[in-house]
Protein backbone atom coordinates (compact mmCIF):
# COMPACT_ATOMS: atom_id res chain seq x y z
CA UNK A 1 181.28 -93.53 -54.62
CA UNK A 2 179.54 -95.54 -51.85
CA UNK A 3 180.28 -99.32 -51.02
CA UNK A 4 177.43 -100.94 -48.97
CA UNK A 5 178.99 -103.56 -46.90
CA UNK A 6 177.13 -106.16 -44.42
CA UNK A 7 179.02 -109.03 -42.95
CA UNK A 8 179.94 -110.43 -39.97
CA UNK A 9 182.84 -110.44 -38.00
CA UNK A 10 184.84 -110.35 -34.48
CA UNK A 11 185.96 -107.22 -32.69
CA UNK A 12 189.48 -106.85 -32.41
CA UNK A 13 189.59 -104.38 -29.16
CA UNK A 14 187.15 -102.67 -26.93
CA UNK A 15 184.92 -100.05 -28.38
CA UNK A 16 186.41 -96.55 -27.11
CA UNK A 17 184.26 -93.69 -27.24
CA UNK A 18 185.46 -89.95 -27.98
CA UNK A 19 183.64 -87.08 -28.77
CA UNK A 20 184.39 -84.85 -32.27
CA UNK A 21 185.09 -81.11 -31.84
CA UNK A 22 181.54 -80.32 -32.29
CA UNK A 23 180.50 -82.65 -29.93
CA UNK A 24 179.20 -85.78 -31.48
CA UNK A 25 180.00 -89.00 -29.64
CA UNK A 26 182.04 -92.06 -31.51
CA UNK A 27 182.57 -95.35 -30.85
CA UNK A 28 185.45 -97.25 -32.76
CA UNK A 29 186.34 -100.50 -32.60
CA UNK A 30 188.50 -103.15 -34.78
CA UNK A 31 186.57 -105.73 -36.49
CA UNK A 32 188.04 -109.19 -37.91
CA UNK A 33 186.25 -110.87 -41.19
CA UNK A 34 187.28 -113.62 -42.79
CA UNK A 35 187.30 -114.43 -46.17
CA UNK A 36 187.68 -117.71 -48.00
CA UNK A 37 188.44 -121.08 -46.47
CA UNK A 38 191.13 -123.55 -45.39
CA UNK A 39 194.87 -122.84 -45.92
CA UNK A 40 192.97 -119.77 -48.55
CA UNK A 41 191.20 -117.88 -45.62
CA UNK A 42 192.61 -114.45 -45.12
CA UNK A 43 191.40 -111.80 -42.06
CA UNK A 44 190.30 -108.46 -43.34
CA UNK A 45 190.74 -105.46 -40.50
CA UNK A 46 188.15 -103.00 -40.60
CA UNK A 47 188.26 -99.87 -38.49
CA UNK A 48 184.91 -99.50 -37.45
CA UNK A 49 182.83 -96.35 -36.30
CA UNK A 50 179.42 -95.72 -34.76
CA UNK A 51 178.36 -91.91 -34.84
CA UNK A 52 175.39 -89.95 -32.60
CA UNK A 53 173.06 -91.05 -30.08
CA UNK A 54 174.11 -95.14 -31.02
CA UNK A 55 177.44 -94.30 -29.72
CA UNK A 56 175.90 -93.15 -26.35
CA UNK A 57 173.92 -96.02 -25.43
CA UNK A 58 174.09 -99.35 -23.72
CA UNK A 59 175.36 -101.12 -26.69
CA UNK A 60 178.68 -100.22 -26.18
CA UNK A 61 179.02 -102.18 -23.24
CA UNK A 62 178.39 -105.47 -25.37
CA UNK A 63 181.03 -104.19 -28.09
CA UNK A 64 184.03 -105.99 -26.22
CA UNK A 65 187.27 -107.84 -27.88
CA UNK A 66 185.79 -111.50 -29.04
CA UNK A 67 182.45 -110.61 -29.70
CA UNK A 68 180.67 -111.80 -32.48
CA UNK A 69 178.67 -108.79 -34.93
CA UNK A 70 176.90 -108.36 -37.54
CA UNK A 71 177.82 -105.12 -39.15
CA UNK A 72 175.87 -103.02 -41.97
CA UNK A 73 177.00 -99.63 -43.46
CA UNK A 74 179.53 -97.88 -45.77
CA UNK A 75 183.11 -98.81 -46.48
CA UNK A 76 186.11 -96.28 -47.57
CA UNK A 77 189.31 -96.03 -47.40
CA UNK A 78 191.95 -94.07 -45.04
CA UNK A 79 195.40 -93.48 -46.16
CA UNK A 80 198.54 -92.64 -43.43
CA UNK A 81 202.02 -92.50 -42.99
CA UNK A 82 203.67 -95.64 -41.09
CA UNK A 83 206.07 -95.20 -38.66
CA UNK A 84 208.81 -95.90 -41.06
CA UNK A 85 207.80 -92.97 -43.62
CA UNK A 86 206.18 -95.49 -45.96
CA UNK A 87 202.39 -94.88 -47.19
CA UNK A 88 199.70 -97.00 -45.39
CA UNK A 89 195.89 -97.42 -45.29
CA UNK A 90 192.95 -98.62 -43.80
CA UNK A 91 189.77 -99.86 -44.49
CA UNK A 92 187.06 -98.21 -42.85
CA UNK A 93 183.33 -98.68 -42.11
CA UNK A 94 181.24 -96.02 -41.25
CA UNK A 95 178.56 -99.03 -39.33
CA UNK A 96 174.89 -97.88 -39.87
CA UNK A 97 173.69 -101.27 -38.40
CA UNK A 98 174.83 -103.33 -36.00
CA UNK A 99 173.30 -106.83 -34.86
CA UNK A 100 175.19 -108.77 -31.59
CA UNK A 101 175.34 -112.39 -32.72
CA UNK A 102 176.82 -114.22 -29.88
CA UNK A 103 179.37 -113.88 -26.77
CA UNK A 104 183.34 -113.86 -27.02
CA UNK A 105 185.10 -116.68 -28.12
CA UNK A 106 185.73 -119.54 -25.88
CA UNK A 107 189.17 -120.09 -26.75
CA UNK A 108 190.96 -116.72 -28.33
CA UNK A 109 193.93 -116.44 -29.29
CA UNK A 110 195.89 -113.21 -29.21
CA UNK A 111 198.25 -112.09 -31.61
């Protein structure tokens, strides 16, 4: 089953680009999206990938922690093993479209 997903969000950390065994560049990043409002507003962590020729251009330079993007594509799910031996997961989103929306934050906070 495919879940469409288009929202925006800030990145979390730098884009870092890798290439797969059969050579096809990737860029990941972490992206932040709230949901809800006041003391109700939660931050959803995506892990975010951009496959092929996209992942090879200029617009990685622009895909820095802060930066605010619009993201389109398919959502899933990744399950691991924490640290501790527990079961974890991840949400991830295979991006298919990507829109800049404005500069970093003027006032992050880390954490």
């Amino acid at each position: 089953m495919t879940v469409n997903f288009n929202d925006v969000g800030r990145i979390g950390s730098d884009a870092q680009v890798r290439q797969t065994q059969n050579g096809t560049s990737v860029a990941s990043f972490r992206l932040a999206v709230d949901n809800g409002f006041g003391q109700n507003k939660t931050t959803i962590w995506l892990d975010c990938a951009i496959f092929g020729k996209r992942a090879e251009g200029s617009l990685i330079q622009y895909l820095t922690k802060g930066a605010q993007v619009q993201v389109v594509g398919e959502i899933g799910q990744r399950q691991f093993q924490k640290s501790d031996g527990s079961p974890g997961f991840s949400i991830t989103l295979n991006v298919s479209d990507l829109k800049l929306i404005g500069g970093q934050q003027s006032n992050q906070q880390t954490g």
